[in-house]
PDB file of N, CA and C in Angstrom:
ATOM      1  N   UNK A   1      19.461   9.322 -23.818  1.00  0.00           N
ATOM      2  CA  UNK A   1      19.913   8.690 -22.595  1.00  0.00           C
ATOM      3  C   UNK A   1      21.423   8.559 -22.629  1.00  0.00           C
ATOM      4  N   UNK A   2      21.775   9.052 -21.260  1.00  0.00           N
ATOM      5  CA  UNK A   2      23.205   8.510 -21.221  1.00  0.00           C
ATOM      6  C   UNK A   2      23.692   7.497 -21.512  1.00  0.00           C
ATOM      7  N   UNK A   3      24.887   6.856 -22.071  1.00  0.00           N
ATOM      8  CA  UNK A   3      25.640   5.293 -22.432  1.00  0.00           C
ATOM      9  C   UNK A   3      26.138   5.070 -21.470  1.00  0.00           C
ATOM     10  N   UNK A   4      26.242   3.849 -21.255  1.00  0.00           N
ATOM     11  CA  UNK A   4      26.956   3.459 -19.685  1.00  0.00           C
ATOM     12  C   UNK A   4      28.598   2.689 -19.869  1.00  0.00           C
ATOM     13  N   UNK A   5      29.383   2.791 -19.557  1.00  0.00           N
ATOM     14  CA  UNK A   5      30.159   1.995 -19.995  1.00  0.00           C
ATOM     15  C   UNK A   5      30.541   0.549 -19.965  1.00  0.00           C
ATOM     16  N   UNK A   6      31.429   0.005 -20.335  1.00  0.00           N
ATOM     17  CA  UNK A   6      31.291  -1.332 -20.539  1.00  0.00           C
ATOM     18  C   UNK A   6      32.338  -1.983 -19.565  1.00  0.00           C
ATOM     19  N   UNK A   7      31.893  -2.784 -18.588  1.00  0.00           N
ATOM     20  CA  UNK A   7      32.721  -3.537 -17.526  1.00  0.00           C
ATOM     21  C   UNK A   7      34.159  -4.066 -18.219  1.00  0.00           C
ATOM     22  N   UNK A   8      35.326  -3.630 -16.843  1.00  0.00           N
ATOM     23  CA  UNK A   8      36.769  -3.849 -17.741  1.00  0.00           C
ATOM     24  C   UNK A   8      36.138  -5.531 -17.767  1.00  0.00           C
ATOM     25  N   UNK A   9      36.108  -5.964 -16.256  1.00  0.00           N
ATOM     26  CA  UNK A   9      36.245  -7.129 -15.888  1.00  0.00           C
ATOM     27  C   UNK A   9      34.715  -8.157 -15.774  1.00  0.00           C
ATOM     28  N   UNK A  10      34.852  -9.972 -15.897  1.00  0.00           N
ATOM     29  CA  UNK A  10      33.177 -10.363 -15.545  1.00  0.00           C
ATOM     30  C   UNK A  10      33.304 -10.228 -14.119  1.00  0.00           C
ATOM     31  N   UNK A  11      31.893  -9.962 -13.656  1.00  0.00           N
ATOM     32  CA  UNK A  11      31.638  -9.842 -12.518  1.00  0.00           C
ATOM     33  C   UNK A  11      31.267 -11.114 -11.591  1.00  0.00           C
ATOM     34  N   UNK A  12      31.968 -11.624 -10.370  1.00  0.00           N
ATOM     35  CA  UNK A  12      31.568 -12.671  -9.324  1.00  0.00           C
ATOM     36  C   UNK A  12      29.775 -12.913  -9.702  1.00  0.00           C
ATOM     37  N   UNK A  13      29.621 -13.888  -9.729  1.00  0.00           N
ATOM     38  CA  UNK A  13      28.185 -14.239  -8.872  1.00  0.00           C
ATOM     39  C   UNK A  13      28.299 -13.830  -7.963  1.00  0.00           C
ATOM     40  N   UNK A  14      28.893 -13.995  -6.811  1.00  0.00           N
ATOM     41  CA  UNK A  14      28.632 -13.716  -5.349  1.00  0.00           C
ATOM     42  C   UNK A  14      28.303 -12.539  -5.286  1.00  0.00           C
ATOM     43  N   UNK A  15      29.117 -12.055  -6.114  1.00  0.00           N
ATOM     44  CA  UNK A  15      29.375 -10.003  -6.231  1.00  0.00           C
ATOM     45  C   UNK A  15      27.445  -9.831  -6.381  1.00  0.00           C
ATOM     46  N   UNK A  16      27.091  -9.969  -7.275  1.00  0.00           N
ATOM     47  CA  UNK A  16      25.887  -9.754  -8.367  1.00  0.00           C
ATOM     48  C   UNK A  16      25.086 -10.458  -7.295  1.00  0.00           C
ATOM     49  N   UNK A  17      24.887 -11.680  -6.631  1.00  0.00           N
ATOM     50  CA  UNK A  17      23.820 -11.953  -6.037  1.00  0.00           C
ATOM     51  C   UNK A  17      23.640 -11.424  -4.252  1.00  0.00           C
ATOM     52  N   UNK A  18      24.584 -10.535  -3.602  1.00  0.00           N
ATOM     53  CA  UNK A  18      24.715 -10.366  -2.780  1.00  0.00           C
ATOM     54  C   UNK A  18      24.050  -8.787  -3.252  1.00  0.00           C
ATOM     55  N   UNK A  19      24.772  -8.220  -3.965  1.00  0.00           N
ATOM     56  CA  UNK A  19      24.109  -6.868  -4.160  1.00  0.00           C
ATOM     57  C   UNK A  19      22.455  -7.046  -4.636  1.00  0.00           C
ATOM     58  N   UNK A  20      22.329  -8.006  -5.208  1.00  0.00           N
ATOM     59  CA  UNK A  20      20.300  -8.162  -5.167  1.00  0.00           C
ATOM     60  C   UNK A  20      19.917  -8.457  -3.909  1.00  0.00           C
ATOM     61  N   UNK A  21      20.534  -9.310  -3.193  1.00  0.00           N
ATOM     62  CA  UNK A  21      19.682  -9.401  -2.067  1.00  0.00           C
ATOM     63  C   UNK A  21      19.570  -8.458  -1.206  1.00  0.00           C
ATOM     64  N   UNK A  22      20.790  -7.394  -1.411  1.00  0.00           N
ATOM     65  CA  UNK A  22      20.654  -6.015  -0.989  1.00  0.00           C
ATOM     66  C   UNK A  22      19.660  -5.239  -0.947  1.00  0.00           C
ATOM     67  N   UNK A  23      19.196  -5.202  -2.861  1.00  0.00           N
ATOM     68  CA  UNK A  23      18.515  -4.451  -3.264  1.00  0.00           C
ATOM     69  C   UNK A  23      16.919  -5.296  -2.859  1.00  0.00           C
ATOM     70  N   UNK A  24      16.602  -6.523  -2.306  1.00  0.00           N
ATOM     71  CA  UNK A  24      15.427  -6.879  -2.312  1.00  0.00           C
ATOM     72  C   UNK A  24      14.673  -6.830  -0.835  1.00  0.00           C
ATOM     73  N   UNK A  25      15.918  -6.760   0.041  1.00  0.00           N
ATOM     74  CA  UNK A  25      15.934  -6.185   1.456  1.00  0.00           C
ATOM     75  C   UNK A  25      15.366  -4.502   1.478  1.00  0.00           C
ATOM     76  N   UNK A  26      16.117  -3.966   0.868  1.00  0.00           N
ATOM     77  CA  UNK A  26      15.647  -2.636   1.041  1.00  0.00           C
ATOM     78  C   UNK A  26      14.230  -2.601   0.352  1.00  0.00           C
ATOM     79  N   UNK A  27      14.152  -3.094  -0.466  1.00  0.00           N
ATOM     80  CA  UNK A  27      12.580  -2.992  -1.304  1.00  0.00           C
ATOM     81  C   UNK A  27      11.606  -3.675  -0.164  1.00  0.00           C
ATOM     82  N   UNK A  28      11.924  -4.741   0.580  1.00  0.00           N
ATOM     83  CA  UNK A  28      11.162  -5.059   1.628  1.00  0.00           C
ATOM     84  C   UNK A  28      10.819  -4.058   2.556  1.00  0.00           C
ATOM     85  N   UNK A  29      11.732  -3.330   3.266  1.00  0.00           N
ATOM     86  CA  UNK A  29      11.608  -3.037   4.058  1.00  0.00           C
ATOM     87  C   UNK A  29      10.554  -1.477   3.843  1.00  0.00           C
ATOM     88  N   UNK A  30      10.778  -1.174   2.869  1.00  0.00           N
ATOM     89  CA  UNK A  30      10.087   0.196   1.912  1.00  0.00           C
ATOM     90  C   UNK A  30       8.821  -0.632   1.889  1.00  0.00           C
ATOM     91  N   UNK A  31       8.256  -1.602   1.503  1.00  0.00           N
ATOM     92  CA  UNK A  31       7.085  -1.693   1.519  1.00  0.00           C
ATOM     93  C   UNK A  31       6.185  -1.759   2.521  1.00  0.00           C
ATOM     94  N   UNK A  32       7.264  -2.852   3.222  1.00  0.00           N
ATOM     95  CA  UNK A  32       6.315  -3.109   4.649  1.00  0.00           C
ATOM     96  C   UNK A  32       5.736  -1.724   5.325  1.00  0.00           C
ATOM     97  N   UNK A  33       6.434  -0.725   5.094  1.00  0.00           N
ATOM     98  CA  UNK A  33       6.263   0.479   5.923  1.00  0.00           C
ATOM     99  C   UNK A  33       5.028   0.931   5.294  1.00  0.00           C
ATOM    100  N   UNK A  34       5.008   0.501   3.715  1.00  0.00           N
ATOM    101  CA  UNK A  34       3.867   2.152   3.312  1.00  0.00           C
ATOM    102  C   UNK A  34       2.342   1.542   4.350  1.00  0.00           C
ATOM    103  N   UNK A  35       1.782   0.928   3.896  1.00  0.00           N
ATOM    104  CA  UNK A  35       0.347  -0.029   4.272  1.00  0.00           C
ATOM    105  C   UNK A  35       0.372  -0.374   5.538  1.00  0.00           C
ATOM    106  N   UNK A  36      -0.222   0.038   6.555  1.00  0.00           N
ATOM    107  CA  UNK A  36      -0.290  -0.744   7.792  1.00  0.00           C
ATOM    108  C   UNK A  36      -1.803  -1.034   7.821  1.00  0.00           C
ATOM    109  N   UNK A  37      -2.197  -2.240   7.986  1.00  0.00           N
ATOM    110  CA  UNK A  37      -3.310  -2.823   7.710  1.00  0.00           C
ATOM    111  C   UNK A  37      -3.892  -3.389   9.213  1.00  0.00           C
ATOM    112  N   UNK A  38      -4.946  -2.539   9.478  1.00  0.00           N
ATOM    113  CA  UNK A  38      -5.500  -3.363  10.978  1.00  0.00           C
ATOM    114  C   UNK A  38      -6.907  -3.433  10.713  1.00  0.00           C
ATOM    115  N   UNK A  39      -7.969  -4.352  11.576  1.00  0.00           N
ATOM    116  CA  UNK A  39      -9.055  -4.930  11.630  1.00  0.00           C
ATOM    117  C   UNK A  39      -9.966  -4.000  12.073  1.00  0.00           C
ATOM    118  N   UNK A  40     -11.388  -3.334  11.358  1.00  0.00           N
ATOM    119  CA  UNK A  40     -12.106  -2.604  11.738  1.00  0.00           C
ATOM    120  C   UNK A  40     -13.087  -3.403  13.180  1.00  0.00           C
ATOM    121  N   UNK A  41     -13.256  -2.646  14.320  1.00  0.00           N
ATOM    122  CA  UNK A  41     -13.985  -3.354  15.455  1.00  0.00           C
ATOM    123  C   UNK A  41     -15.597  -3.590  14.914  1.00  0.00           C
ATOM    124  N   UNK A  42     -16.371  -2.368  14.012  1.00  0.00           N
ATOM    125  CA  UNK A  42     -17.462  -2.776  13.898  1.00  0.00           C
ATOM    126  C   UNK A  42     -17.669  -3.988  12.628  1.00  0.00           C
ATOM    127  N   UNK A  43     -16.956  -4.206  11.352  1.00  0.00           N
ATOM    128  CA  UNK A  43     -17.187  -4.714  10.597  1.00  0.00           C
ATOM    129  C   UNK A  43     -16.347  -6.241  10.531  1.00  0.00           C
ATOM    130  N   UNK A  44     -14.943  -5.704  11.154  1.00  0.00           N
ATOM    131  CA  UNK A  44     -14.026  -6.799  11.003  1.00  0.00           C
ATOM    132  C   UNK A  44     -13.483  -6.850   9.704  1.00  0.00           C
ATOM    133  N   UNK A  45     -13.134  -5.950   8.945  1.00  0.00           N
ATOM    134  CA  UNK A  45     -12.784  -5.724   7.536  1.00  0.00           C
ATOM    135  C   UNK A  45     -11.480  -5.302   7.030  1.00  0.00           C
ATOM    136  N   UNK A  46     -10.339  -5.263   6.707  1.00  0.00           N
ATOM    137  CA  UNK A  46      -8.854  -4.978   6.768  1.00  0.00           C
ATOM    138  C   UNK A  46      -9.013  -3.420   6.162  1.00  0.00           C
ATOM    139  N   UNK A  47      -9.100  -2.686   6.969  1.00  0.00           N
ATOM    140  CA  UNK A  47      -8.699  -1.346   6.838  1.00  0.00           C
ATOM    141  C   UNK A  47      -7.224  -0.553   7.133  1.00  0.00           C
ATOM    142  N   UNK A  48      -7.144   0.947   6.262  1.00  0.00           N
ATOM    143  CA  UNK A  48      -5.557   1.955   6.726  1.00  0.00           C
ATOM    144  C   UNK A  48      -5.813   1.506   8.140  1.00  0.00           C
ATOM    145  N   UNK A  49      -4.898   1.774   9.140  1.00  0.00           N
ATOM    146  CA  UNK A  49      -4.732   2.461  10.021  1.00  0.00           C
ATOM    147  C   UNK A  49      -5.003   3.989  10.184  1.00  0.00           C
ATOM    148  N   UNK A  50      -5.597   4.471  11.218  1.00  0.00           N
ATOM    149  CA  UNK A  50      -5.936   6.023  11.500  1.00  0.00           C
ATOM    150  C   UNK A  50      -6.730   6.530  10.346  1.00  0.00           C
ATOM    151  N   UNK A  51      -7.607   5.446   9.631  1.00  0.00           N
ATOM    152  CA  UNK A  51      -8.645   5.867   8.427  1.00  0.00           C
ATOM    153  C   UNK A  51      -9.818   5.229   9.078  1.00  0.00           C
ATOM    154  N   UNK A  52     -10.794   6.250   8.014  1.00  0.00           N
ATOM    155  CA  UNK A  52     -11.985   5.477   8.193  1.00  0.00           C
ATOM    156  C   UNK A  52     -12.170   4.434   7.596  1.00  0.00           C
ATOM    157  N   UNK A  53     -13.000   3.536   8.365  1.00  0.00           N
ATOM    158  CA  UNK A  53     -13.081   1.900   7.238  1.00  0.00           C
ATOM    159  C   UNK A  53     -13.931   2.409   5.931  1.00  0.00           C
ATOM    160  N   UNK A  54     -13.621   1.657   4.627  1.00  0.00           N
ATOM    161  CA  UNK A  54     -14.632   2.119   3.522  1.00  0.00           C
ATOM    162  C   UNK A  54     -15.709   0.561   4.050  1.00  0.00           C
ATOM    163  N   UNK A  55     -15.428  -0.122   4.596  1.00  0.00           N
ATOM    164  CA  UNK A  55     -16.740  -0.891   4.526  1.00  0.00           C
ATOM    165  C   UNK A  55     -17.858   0.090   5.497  1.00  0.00           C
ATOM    166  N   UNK A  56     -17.928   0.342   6.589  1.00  0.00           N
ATOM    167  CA  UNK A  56     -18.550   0.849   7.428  1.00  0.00           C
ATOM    168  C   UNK A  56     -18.878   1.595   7.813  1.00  0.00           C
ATOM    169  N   UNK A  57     -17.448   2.532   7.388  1.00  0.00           N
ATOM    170  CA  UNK A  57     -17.677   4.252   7.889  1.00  0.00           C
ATOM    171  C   UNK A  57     -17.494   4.617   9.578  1.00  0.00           C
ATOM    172  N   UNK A  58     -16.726   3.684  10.257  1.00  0.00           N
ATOM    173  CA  UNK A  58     -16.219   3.862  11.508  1.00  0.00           C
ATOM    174  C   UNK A  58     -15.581   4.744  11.595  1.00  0.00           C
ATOM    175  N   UNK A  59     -14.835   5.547  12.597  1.00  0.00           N
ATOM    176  CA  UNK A  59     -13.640   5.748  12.823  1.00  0.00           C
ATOM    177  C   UNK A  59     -13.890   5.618  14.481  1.00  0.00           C
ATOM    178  N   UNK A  60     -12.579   5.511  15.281  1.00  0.00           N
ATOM    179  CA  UNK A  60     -12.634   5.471  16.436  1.00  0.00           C
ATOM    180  C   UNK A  60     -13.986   4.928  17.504  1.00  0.00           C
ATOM    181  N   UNK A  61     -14.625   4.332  16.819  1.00  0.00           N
ATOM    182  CA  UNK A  61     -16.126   3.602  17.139  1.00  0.00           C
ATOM    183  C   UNK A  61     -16.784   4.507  16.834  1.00  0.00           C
ATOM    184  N   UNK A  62     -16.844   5.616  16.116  1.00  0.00           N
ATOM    185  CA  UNK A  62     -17.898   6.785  16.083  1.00  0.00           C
ATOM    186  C   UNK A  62     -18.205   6.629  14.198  1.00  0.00           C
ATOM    187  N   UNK A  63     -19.451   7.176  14.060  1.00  0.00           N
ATOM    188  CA  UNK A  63     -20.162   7.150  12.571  1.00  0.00           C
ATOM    189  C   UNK A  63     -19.291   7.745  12.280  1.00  0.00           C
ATOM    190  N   UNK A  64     -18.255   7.955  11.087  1.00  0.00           N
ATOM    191  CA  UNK A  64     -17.826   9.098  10.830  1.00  0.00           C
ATOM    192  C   UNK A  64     -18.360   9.303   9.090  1.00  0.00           C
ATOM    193  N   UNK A  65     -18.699   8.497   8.413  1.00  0.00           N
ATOM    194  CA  UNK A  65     -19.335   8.334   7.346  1.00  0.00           C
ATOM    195  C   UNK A  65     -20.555   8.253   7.396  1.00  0.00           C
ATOM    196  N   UNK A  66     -21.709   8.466   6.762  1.00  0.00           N
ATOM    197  CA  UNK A  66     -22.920   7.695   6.703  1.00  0.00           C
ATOM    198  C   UNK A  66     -23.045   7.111   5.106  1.00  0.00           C
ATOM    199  N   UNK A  67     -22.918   5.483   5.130  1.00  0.00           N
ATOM    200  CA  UNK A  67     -22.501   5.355   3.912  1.00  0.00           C
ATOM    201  C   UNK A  67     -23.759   4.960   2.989  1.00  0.00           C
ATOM    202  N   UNK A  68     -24.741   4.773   3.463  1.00  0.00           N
ATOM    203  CA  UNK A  68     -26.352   5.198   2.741  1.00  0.00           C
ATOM    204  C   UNK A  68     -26.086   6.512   1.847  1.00  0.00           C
ATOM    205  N   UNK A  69     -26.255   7.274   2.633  1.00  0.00           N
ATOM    206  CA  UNK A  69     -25.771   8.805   1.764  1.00  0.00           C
ATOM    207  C   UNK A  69     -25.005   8.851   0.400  1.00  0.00           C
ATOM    208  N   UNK A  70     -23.786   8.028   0.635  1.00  0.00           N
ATOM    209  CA  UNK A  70     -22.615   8.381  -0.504  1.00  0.00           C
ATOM    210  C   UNK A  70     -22.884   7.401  -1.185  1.00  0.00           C
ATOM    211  N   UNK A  71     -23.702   6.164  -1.000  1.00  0.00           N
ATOM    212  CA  UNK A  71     -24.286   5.285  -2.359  1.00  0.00           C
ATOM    213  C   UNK A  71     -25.584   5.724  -3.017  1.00  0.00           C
ATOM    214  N   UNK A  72     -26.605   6.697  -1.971  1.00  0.00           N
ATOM    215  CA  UNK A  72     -27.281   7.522  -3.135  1.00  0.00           C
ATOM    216  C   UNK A  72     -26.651   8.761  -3.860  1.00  0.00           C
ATOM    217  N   UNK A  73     -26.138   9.445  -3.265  1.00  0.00           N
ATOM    218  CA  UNK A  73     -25.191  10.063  -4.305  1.00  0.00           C
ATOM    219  C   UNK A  73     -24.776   9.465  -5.667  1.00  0.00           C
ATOM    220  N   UNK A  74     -23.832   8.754  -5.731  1.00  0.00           N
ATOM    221  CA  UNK A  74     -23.425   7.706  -6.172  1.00  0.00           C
ATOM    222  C   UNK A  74     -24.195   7.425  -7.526  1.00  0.00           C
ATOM    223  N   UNK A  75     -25.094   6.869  -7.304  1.00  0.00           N
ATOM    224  CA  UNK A  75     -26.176   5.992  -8.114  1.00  0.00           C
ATOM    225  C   UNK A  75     -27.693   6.980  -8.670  1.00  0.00           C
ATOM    226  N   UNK A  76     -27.488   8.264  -7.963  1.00  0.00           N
ATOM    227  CA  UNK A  76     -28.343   9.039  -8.592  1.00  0.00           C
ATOM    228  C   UNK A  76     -28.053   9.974  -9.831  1.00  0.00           C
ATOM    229  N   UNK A  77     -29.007   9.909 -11.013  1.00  0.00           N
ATOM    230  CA  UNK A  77     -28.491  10.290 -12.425  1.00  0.00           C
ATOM    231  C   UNK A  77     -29.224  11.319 -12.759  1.00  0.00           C
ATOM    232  N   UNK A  78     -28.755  12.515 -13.107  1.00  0.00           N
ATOM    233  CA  UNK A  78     -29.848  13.660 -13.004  1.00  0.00           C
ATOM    234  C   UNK A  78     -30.287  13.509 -14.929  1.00  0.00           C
ATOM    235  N   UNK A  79     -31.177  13.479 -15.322  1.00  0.00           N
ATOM    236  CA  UNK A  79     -31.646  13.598 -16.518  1.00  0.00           C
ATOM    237  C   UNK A  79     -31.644  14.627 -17.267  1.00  0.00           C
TER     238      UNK A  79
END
């Protein structure tokens, strides 16, 4: 790893706590974006946005899962 060098001068608090709140703003704002979280109509369950719910298997009010199916899948063990 590169060495970093060593500050001529100490650095302000103000300096140092203004640049975190910088850095904790931008980290906010990066998160808020990834996850958008809205309420499925059939289950009422916090699902993606523009996903299917994993509780229900909605999408757009239509089956788009049948989730019977993918828990026998699931749980079946071939010997």
């Amino acid at each position: 790893m590169a060495k970093r060098s060593t500050p001529k001068k100490q650095q302000a608090n103000s300096q140092s706590s203004r640049r975190f709140k910088a850095f904790q703003n931008r980290a906010r704002k990066r998160l808020a974006n990834t996850a958008k979280l809205s309420i499925c109509p059939q289950c009422k369950e916090p699902k993606l946005s523009h996903a299917v719910c994993p509780g229900c298997g909605h999408y757009k009010g239509r089956k788009a899962l049948d989730m019977d199916k993918q828990i026998d899948k699931i749980t079946k063990v071939k010997a």
